[in-house]
C-alpha atoms as a PDB file:
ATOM      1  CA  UNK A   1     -17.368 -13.585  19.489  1.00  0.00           C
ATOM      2  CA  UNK A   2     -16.368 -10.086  20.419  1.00  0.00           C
ATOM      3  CA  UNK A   3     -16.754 -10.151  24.533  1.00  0.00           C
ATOM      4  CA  UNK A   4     -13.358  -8.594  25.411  1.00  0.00           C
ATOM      5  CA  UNK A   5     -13.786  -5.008  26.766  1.00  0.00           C
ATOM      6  CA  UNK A   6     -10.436  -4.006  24.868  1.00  0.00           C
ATOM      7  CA  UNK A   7     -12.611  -4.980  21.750  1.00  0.00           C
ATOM      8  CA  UNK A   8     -15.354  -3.390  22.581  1.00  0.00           C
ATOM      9  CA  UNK A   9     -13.457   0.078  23.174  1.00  0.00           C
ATOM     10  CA  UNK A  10     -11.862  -0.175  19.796  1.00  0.00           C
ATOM     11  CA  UNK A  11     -14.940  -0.548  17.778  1.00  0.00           C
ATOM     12  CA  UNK A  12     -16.172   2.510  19.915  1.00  0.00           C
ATOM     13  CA  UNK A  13     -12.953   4.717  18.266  1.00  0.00           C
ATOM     14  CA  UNK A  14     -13.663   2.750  15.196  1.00  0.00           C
ATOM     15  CA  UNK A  15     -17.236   4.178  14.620  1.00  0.00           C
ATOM     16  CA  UNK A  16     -16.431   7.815  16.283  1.00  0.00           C
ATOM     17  CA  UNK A  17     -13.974   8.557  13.739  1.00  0.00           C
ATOM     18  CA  UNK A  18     -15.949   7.207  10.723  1.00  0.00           C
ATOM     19  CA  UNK A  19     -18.345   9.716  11.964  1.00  0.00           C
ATOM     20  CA  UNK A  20     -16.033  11.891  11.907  1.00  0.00           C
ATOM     21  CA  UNK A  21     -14.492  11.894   8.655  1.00  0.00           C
ATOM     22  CA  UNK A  22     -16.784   9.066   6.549  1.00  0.00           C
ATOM     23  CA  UNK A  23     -14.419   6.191   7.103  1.00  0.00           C
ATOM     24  CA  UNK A  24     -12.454   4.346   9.903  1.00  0.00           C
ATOM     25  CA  UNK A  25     -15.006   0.812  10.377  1.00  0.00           C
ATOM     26  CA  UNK A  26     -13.219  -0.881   7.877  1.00  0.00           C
ATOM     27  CA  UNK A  27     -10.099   0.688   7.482  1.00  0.00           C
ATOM     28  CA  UNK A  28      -9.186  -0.401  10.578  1.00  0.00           C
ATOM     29  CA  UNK A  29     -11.393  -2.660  11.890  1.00  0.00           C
ATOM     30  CA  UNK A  30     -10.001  -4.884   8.891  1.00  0.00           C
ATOM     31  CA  UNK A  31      -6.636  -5.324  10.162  1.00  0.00           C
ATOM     32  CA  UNK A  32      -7.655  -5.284  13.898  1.00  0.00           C
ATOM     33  CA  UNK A  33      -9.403  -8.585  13.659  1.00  0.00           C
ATOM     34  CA  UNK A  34      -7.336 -10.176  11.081  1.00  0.00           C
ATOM     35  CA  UNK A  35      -4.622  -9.718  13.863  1.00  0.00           C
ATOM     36  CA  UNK A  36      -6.954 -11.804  16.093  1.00  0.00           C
ATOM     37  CA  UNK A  37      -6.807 -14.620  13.817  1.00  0.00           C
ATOM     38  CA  UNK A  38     -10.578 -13.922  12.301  1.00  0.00           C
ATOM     39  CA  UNK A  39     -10.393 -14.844   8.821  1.00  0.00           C
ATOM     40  CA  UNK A  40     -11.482 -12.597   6.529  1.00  0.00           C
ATOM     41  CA  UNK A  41     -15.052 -13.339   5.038  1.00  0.00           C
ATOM     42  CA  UNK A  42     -16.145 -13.614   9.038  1.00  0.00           C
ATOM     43  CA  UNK A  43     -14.857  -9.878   9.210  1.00  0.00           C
ATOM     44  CA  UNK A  44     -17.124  -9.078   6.215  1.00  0.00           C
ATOM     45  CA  UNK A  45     -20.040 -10.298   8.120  1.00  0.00           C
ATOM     46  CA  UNK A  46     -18.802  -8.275  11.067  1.00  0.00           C
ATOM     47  CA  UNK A  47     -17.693  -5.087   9.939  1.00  0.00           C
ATOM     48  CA  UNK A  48     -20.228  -4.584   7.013  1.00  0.00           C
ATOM     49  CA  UNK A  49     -23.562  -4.294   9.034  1.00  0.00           C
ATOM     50  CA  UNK A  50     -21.126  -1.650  11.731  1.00  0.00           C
ATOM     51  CA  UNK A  51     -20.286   0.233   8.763  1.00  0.00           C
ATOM     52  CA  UNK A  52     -23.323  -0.022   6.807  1.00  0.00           C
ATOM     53  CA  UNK A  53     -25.848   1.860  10.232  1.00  0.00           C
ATOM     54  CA  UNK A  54     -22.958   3.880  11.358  1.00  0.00           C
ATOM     55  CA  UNK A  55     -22.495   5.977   7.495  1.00  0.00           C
ATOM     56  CA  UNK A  56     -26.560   5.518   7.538  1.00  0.00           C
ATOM     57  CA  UNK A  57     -27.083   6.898  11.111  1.00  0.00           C
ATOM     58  CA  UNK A  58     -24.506   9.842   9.821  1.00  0.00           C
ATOM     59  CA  UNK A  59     -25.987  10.525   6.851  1.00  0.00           C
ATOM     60  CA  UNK A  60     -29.181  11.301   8.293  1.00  0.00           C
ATOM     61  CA  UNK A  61     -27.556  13.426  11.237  1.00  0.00           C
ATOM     62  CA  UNK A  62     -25.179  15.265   8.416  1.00  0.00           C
ATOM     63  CA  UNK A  63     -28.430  16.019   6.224  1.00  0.00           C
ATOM     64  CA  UNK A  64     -30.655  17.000  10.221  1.00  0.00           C
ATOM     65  CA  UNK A  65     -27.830  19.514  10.967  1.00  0.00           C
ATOM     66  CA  UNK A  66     -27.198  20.920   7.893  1.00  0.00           C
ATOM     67  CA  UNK A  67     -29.966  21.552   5.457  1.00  0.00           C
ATOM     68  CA  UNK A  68     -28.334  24.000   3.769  1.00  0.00           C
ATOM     69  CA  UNK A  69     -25.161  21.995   2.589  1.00  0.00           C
ATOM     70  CA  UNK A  70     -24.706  21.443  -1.152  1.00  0.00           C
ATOM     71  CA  UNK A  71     -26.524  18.155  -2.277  1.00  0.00           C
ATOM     72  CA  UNK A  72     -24.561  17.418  -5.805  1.00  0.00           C
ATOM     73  CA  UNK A  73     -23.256  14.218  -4.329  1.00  0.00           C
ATOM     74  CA  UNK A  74     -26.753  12.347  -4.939  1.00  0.00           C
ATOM     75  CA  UNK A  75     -26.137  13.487  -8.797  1.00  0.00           C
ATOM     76  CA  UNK A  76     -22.870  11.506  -8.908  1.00  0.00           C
ATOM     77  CA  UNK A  77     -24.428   8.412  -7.519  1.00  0.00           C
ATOM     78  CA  UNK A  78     -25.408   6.973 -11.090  1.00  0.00           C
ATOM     79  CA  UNK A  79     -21.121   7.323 -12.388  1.00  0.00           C
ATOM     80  CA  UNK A  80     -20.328   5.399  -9.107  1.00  0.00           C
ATOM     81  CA  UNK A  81     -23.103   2.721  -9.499  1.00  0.00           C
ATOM     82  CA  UNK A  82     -21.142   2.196 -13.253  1.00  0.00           C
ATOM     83  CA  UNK A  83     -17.854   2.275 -11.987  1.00  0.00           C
ATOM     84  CA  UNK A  84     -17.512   1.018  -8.730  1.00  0.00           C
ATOM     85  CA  UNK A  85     -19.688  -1.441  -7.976  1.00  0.00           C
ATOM     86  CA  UNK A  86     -18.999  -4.009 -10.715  1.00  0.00           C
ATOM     87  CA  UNK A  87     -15.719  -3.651  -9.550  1.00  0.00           C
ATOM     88  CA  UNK A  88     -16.699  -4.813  -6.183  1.00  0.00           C
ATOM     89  CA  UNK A  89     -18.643  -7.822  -7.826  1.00  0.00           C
ATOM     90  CA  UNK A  90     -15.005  -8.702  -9.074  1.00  0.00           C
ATOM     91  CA  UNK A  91     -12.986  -8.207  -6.359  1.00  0.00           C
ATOM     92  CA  UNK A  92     -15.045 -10.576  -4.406  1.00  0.00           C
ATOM     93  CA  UNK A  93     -15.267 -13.662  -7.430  1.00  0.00           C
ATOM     94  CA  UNK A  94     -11.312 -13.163  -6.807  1.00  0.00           C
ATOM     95  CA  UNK A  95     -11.618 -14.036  -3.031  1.00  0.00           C
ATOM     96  CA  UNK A  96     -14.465 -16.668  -3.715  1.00  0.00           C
ATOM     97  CA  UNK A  97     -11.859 -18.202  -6.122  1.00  0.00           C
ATOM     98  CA  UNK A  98      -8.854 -17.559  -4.216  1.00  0.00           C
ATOM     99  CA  UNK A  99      -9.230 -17.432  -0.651  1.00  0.00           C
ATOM    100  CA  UNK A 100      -7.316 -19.831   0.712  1.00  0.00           C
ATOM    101  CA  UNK A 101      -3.903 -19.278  -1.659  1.00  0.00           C
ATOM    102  CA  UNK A 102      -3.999 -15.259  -0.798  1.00  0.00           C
ATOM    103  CA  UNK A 103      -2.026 -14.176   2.131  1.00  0.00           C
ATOM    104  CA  UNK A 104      -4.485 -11.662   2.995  1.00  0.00           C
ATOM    105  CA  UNK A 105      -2.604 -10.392   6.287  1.00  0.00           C
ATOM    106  CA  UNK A 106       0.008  -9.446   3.001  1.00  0.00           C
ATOM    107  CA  UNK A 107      -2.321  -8.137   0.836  1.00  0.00           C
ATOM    108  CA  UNK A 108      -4.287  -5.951   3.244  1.00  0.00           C
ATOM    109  CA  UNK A 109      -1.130  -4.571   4.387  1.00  0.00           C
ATOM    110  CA  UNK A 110       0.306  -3.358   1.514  1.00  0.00           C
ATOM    111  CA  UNK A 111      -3.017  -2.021   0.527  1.00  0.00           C
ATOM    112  CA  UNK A 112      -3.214   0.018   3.203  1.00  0.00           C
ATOM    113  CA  UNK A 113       0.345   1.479   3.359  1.00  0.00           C
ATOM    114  CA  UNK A 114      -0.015   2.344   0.150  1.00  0.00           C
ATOM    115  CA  UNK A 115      -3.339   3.690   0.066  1.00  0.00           C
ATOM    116  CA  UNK A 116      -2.149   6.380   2.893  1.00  0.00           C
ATOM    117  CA  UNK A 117       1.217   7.190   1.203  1.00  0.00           C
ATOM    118  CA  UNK A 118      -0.895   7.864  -1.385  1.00  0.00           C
ATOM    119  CA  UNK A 119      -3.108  10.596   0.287  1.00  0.00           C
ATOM    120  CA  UNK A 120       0.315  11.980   2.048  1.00  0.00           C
ATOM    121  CA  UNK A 121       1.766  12.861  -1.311  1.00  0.00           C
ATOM    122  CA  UNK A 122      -1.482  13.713  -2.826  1.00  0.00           C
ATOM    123  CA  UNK A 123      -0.769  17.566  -3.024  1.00  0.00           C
ATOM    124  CA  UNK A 124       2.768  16.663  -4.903  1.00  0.00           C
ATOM    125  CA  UNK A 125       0.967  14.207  -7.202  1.00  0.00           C
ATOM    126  CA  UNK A 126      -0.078  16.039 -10.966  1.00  0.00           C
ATOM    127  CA  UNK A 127      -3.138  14.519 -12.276  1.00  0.00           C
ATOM    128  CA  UNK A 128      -6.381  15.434 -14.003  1.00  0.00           C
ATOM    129  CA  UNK A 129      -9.251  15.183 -11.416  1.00  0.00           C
ATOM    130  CA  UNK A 130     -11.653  13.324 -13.384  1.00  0.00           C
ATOM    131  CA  UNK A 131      -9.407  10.963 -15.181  1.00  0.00           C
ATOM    132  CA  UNK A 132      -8.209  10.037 -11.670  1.00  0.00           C
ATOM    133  CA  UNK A 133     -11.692   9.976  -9.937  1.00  0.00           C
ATOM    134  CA  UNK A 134     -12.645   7.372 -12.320  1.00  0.00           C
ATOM    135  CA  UNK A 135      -9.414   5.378 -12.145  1.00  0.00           C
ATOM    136  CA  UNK A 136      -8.974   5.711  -8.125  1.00  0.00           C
ATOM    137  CA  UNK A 137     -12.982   4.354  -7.825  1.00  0.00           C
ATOM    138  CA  UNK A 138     -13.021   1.231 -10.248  1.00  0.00           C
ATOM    139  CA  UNK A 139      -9.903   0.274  -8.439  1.00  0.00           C
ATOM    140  CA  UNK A 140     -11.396   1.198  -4.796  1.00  0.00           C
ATOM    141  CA  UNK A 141     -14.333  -1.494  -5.940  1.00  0.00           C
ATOM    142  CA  UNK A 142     -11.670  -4.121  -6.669  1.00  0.00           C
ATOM    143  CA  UNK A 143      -9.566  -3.709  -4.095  1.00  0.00           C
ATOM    144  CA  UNK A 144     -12.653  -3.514  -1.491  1.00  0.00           C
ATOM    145  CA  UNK A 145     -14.199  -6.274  -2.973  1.00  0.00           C
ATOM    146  CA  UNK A 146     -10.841  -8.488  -2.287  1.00  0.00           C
ATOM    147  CA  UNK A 147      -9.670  -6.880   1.147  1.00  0.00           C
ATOM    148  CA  UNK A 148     -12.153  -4.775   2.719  1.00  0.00           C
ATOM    149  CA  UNK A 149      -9.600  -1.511   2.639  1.00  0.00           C
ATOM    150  CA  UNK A 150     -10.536   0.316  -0.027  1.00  0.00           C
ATOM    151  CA  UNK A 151     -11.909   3.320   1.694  1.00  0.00           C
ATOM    152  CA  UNK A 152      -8.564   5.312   2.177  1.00  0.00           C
ATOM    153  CA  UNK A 153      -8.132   5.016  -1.510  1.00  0.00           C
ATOM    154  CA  UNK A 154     -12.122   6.051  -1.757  1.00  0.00           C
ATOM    155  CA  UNK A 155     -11.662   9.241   0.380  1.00  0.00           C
ATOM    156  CA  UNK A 156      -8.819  10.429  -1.410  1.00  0.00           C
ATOM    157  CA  UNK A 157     -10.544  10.052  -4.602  1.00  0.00           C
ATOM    158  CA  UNK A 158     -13.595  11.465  -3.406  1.00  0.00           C
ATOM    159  CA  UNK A 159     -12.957  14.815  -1.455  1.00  0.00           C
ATOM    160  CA  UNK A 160     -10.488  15.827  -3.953  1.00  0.00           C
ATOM    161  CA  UNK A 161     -11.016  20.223  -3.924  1.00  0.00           C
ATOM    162  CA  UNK A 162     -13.918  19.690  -1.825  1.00  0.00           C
ATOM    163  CA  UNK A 163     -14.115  21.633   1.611  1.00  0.00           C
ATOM    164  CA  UNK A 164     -14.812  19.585   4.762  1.00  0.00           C
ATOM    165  CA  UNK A 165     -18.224  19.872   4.936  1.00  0.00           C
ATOM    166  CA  UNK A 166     -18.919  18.493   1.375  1.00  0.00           C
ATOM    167  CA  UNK A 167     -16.063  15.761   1.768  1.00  0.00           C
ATOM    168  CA  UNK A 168     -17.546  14.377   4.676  1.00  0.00           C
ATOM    169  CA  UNK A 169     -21.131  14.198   3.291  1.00  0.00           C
ATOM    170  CA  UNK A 170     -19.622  13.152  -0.200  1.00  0.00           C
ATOM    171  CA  UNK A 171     -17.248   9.706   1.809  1.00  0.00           C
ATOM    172  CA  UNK A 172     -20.524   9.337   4.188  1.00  0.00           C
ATOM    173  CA  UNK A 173     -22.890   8.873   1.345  1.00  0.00           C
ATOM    174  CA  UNK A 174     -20.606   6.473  -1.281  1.00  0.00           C
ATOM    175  CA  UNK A 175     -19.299   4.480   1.714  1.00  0.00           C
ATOM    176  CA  UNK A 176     -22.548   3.722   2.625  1.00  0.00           C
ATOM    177  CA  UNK A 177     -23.273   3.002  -1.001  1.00  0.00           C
ATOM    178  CA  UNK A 178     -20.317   0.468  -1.615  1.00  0.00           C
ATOM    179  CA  UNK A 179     -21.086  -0.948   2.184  1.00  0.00           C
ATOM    180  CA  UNK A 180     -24.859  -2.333   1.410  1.00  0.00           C
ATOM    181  CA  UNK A 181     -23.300  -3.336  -2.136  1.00  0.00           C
ATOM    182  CA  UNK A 182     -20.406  -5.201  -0.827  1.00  0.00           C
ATOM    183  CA  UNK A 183     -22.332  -6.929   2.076  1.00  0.00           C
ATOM    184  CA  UNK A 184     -25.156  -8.086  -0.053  1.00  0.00           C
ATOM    185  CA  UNK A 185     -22.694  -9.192  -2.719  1.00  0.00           C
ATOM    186  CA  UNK A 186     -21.154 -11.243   0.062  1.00  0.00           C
ATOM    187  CA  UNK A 187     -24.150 -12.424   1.259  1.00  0.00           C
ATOM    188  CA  UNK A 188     -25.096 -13.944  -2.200  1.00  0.00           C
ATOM    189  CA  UNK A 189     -21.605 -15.063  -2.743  1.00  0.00           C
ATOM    190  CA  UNK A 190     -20.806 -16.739   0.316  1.00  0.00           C
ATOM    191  CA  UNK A 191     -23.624 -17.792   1.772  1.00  0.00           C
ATOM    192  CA  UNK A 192     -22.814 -20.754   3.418  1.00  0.00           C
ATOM    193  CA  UNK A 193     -20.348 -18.651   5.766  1.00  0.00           C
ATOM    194  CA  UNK A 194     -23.045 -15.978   6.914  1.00  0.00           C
ATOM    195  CA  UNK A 195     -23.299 -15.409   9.991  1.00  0.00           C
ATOM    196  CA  UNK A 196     -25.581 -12.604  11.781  1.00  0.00           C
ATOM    197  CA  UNK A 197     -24.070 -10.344  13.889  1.00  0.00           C
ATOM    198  CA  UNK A 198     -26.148 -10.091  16.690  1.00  0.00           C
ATOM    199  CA  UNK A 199     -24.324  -9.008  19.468  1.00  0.00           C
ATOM    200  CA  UNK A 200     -26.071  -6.106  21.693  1.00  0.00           C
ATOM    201  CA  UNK A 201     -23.266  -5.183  23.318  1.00  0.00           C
ATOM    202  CA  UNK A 202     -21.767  -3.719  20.371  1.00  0.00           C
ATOM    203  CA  UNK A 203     -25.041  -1.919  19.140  1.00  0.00           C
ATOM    204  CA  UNK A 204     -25.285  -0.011  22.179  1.00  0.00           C
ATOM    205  CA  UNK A 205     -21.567   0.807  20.951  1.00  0.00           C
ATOM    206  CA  UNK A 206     -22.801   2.205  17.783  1.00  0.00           C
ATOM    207  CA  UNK A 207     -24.900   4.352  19.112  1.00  0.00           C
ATOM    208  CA  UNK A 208     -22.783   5.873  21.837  1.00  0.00           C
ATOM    209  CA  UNK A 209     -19.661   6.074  19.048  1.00  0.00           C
ATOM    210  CA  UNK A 210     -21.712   7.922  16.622  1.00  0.00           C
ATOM    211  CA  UNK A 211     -22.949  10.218  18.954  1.00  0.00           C
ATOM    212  CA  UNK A 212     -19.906  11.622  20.403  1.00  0.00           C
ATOM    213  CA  UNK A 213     -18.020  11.538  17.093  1.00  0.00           C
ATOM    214  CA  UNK A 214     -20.954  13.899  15.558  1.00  0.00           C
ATOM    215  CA  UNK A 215     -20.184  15.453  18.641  1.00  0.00           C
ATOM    216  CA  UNK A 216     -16.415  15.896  18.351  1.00  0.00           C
ATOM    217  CA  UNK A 217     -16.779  16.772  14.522  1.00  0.00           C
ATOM    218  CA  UNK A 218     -17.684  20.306  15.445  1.00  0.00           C
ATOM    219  CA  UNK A 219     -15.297  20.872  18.250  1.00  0.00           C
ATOM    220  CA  UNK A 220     -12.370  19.261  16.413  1.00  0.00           C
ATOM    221  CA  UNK A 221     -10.493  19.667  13.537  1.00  0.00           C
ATOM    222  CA  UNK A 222     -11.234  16.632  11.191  1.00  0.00           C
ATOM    223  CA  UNK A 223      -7.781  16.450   9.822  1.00  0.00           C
ATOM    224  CA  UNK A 224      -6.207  15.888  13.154  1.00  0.00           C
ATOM    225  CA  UNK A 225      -8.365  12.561  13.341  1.00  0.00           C
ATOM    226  CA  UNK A 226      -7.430  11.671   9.848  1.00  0.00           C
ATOM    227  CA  UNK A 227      -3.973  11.568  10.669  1.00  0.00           C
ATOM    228  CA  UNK A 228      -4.672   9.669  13.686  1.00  0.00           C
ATOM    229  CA  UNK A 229      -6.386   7.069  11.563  1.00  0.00           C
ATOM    230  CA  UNK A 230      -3.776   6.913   9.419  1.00  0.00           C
ATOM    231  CA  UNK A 231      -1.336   6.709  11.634  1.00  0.00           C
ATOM    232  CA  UNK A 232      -3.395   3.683  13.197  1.00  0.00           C
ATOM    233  CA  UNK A 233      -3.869   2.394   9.663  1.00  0.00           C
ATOM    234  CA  UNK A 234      -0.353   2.002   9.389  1.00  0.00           C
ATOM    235  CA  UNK A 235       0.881   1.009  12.765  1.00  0.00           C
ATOM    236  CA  UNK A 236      -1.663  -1.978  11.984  1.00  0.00           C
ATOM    237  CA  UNK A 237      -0.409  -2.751   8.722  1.00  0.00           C
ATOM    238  CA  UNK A 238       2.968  -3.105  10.318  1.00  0.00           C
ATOM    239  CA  UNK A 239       2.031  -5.145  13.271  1.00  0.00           C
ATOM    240  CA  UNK A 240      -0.335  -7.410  10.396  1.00  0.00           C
ATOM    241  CA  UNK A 241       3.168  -8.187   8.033  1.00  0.00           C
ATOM    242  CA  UNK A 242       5.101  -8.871  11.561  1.00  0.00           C
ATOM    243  CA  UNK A 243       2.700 -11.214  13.272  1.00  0.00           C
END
């Protein structure tokens, strides 16, 4: 399913800069193999179980090197749980319902350009942090739920006035949280499309991409590799609404 080498190397960037900043699997991975004709709930059985051990494998590595880091993302775990992922539940009735009338190559491209235009003009945008928090993660479950992009929109709402350390435990921990959700969610719902992802090639991947981005997080800046997956983000959102 995913033999080509060219593959292979992208889900190594892929995981490397979710461990980097919190997110990356899905944000890109999404519109990578939508452009390779996969249709979308096979990418959910794909991209989920990547996502789910690469925030997991972080989480305990971010927690390892850094005992001292402040823990009061745990405490927000129960608003999330209320807000977020019934949302998800939603989002993905939609696709069961929906699936073949949605142009998702559209509708994952749009959400996506606008998700990072949003976190470009986030510094010129007025709001009241909680009111948007709230608003930004019930939507982040929908959207997710229906297009597997929702974590640009999740990062933004979630390392709002929080220094890098904190933001990247805060995304690591919640996008972990909504990844288990969503995949057993799809699991349930779609069942008679799972498929196990068993390939070893790309767990040796994993493994080698989380290590060197926990590696490169403390020799690089972290927002030069969020504008680079941005900037990816985008560049495959274009070549999506072209193909």
């Amino acid at each position: 399913m995913l033999e080509s080498y060219f593959i292979i190397a992208y889900f190594f960037m892929i995981v490397a800069f979710q461990s980097i900043i919190g997110v990356g699997v899905l944000v890109l991975g999404t519109p990578f193999l939508l452009i390779l004709k996969f249709n979308l709930v096979e990418i959910f059985f794909i991209l989920l179980p990547i996502s789910i051990i690469t925030s997991l494998s972080n989480l305990i590595i971010i927690n390892y090197s850094n005992k001292s880091l402040k823990k009061s993302t745990y405490k927000e775990f129960k608003k999330f749980f209320k807000i977020c992922i019934p949302s998800i539940f939603l989002g993905l009735i939609l696709l069961k319902i929906f699936e073949n009338f949605i142009n998702f190559k559209f509708l994952v491209s749009f959400v996506i350009i606008f998700s990072v235009l949003l976190v470009l003009l986030k510094d010129k945008i007025k709001y009241k942090i909680n009111f948007f928090r709230i608003s930004i993660l019930s939507v982040v479950g929908l959207v997710h739920g229906l297009t597997n992009s929702g974590g640009t929109l999740m990062s933004l709402a979630l390392t709002a006035n929080n220094d890098n350390e904190y933001a990247r435990l805060n995304t690591t921990f919640f996008y972990l949280v909504l990844a288990v959700f969503q995949y057993l969610l799809t699991v349930i719902i779609f069942f008679e499309k799972f498929t196990f992802l068993d390939d070893v090639k790309i767990f040796f991947v994993l493994i080698i991409g989380i290590l060197a981005g926990n590696l490169l997080y403390y020799y690089l800046k972290s927002e030069i590799y969020k504008i680079i997956v941005n900037s990816l983000a985008i560049i495959s959102a274009i070549i999506l609404l072209t193909s």
